[in-house]
N, C-alpha and C. Protein backbone atom coordinates (compact mmCIF):
# COMPACT_ATOMS: atom_id res chain seq x y z
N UNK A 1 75.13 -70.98 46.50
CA UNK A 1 75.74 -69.71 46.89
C UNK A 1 77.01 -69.53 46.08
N UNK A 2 77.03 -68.35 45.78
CA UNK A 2 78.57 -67.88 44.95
C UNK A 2 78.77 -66.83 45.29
N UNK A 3 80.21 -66.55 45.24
CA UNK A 3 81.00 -65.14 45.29
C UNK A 3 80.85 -64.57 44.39
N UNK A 4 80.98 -63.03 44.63
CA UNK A 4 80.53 -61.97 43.87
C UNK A 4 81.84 -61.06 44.00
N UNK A 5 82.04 -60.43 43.00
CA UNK A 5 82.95 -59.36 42.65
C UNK A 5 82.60 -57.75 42.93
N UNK A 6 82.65 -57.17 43.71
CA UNK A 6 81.87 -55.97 44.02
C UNK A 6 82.94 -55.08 43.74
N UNK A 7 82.82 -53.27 44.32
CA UNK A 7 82.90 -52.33 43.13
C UNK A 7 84.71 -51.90 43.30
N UNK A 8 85.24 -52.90 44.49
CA UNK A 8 86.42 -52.24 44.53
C UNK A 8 87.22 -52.52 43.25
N UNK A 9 86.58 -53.72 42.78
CA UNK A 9 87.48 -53.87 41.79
C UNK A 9 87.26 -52.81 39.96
N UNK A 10 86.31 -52.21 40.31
CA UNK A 10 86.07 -51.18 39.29
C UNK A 10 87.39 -50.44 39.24
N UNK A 11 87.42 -49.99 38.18
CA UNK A 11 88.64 -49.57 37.17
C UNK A 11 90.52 -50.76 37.93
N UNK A 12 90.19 -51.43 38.84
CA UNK A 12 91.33 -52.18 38.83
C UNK A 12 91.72 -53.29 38.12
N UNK A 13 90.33 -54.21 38.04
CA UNK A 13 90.71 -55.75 37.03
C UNK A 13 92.06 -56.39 37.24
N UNK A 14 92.52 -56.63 38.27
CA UNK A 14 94.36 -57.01 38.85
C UNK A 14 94.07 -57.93 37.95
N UNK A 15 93.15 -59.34 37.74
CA UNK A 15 92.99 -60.54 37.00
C UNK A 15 93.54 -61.80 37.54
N UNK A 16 94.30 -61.27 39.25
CA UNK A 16 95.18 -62.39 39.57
C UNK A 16 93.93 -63.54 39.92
N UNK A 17 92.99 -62.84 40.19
CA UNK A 17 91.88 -63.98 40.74
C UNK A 17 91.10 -64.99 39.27
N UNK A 18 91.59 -64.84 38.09
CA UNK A 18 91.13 -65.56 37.17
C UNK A 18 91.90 -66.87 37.02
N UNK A 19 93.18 -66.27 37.71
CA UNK A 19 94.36 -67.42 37.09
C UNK A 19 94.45 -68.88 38.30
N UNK A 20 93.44 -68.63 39.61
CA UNK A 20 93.50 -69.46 40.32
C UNK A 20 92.09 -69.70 41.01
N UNK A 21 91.53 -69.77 39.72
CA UNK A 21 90.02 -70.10 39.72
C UNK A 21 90.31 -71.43 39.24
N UNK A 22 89.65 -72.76 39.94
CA UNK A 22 89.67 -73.95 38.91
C UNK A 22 88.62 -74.40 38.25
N UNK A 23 87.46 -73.72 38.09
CA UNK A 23 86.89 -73.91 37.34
C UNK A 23 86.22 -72.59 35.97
N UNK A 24 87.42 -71.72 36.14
CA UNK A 24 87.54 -70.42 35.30
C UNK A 24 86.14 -70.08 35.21
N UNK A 25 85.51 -69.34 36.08
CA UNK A 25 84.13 -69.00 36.24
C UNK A 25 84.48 -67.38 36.32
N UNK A 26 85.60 -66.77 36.10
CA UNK A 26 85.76 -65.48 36.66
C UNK A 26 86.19 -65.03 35.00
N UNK A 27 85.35 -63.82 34.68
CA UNK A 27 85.52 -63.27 33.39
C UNK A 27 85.19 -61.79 33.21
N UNK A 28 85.41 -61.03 32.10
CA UNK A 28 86.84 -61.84 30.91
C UNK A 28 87.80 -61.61 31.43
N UNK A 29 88.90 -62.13 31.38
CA UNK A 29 90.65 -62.60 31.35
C UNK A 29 90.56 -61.50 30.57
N UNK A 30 92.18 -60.98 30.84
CA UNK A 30 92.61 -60.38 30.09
C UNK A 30 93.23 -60.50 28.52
N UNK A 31 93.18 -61.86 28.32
CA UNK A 31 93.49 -62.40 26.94
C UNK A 31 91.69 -62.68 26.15
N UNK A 32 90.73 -62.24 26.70
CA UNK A 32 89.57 -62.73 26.07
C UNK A 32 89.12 -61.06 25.86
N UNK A 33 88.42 -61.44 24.72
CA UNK A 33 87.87 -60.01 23.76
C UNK A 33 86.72 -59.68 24.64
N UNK A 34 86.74 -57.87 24.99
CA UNK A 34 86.07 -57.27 26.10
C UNK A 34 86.36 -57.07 27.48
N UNK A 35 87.39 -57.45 27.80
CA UNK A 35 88.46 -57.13 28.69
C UNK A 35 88.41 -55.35 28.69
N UNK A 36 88.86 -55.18 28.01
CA UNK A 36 89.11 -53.52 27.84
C UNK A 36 87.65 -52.49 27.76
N UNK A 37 86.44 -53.54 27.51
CA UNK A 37 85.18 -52.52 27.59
C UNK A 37 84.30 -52.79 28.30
N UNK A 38 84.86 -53.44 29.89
CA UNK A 38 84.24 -53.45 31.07
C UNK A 38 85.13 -53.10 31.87
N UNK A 39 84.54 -52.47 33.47
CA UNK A 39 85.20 -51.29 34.09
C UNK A 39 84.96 -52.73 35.61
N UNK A 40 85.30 -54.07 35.52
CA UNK A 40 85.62 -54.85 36.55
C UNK A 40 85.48 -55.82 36.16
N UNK A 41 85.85 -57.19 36.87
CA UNK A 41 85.14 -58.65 36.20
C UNK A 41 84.04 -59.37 37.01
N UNK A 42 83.77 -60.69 36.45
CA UNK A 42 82.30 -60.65 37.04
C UNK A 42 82.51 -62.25 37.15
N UNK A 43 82.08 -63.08 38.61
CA UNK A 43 81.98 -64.23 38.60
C UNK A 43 80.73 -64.42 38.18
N UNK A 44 80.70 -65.64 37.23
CA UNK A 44 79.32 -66.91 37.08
C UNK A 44 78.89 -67.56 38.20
N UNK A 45 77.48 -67.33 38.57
CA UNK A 45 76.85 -67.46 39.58
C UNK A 45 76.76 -68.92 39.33
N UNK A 46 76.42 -69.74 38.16
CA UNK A 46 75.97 -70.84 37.83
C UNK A 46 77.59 -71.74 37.63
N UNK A 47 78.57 -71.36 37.82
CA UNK A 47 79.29 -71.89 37.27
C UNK A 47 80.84 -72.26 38.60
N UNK A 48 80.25 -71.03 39.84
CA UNK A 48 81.16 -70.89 40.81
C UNK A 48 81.28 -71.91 41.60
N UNK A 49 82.35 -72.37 42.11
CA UNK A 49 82.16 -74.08 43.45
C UNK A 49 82.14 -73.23 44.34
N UNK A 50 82.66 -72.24 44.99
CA UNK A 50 82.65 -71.23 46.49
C UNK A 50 83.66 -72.06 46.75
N UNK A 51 85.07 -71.86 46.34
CA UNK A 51 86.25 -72.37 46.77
C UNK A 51 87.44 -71.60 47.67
N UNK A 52 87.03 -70.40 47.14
CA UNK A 52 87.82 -69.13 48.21
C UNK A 52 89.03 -69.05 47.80
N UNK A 53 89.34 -69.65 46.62
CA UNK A 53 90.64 -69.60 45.78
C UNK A 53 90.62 -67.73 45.38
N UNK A 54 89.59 -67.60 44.72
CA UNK A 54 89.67 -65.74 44.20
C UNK A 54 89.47 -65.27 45.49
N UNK A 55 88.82 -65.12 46.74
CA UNK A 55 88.83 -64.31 48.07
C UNK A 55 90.20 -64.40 48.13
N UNK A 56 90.89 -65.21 48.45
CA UNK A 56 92.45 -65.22 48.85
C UNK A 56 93.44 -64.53 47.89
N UNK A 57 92.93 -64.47 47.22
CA UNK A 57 94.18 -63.50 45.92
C UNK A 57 94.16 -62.14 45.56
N UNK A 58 92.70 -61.59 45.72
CA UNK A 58 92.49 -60.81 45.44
C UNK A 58 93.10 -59.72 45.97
N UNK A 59 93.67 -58.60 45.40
CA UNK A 59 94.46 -57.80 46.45
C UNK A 59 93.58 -56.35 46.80
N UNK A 60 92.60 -56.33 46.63
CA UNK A 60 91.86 -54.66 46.56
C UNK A 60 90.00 -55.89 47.76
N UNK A 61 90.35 -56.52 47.80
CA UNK A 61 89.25 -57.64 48.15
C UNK A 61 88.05 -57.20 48.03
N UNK A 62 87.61 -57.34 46.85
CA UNK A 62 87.16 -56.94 46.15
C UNK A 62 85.56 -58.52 46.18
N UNK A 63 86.06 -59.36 46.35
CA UNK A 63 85.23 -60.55 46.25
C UNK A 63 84.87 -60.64 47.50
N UNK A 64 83.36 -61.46 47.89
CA UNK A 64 82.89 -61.96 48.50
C UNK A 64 81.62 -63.06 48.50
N UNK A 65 81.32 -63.73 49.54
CA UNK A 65 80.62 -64.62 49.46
C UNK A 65 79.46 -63.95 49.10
N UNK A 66 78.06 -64.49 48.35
CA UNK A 66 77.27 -63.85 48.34
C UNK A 66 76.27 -63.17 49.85
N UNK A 67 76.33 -64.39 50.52
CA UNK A 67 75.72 -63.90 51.65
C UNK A 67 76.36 -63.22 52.59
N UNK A 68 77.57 -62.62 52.43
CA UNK A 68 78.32 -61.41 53.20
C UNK A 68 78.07 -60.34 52.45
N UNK A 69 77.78 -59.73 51.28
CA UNK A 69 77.40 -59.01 50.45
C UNK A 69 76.66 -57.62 51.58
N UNK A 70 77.41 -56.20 51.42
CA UNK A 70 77.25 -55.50 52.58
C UNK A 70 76.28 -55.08 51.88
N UNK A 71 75.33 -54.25 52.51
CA UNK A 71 73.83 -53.65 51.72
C UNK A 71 74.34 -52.71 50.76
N UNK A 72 75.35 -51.93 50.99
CA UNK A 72 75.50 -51.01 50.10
C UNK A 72 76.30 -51.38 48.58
N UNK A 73 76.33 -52.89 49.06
CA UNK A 73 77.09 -53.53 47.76
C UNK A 73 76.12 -54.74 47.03
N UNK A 74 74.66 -54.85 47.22
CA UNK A 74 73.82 -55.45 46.74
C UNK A 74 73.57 -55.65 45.77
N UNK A 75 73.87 -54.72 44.94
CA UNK A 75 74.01 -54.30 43.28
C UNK A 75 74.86 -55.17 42.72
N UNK A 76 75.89 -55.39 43.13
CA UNK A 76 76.62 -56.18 42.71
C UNK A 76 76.51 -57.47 42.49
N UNK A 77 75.76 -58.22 43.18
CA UNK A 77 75.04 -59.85 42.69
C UNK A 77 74.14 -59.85 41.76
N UNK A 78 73.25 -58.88 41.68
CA UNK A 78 72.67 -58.61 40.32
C UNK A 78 73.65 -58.53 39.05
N UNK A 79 74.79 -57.36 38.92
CA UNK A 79 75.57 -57.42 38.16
C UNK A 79 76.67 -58.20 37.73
N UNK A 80 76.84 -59.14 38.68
CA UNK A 80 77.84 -60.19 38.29
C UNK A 80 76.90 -61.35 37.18
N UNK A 81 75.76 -61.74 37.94
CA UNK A 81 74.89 -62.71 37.11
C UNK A 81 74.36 -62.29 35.94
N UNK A 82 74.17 -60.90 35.82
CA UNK A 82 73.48 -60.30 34.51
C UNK A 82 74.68 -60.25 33.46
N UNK A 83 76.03 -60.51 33.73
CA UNK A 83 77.01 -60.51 32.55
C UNK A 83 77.15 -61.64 31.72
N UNK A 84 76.35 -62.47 32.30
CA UNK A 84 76.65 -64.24 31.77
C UNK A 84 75.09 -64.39 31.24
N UNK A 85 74.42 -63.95 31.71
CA UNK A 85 72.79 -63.81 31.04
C UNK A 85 72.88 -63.76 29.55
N UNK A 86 72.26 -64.20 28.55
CA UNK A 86 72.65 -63.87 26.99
C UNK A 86 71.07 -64.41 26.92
């Protein structure tokens, strides 16, 4: 199970939740190229511990566990995992 980034954080990207991730699964940072040509950020499903370090920081709360994921925000676990897909 991993947390997911859903749509509050569209057009906000605060980024405070990257900087107290410990295993930097939350992307892109604002210092990494493409920052500026996505409209939120996106946790790695494969890469997340479910530490609740980004739930707690986030200020628009914007994150959640996957299995709290409200129906109307379902989309969003698809789209977090499809950004790390290559």
């Amino acid at each position: 199970m991993a947390y997911v980034i859903g749509s509050a954080c569209i057009g906000v990207k605060d980024a405070s939740c990257t900087q107290v991730c410990p295993v930097d699964c939350i992307h892109p940072t604002p210092d990494e190229p493409g920052f500026g040509d996505v409209d939120q950020l996106f946790i790695d499903p494969g890469t997340c511990i479910d530490c609740d370090a980004c739930v707690l920081e986030c200020p628009v709360e914007a994150i959640s566990a996957e299995r709290d994921v409200s129906a109307d925000e379902l989309g969003a676990i698809a789209k977090n995992a499809s950004y790390y897909e290559e």
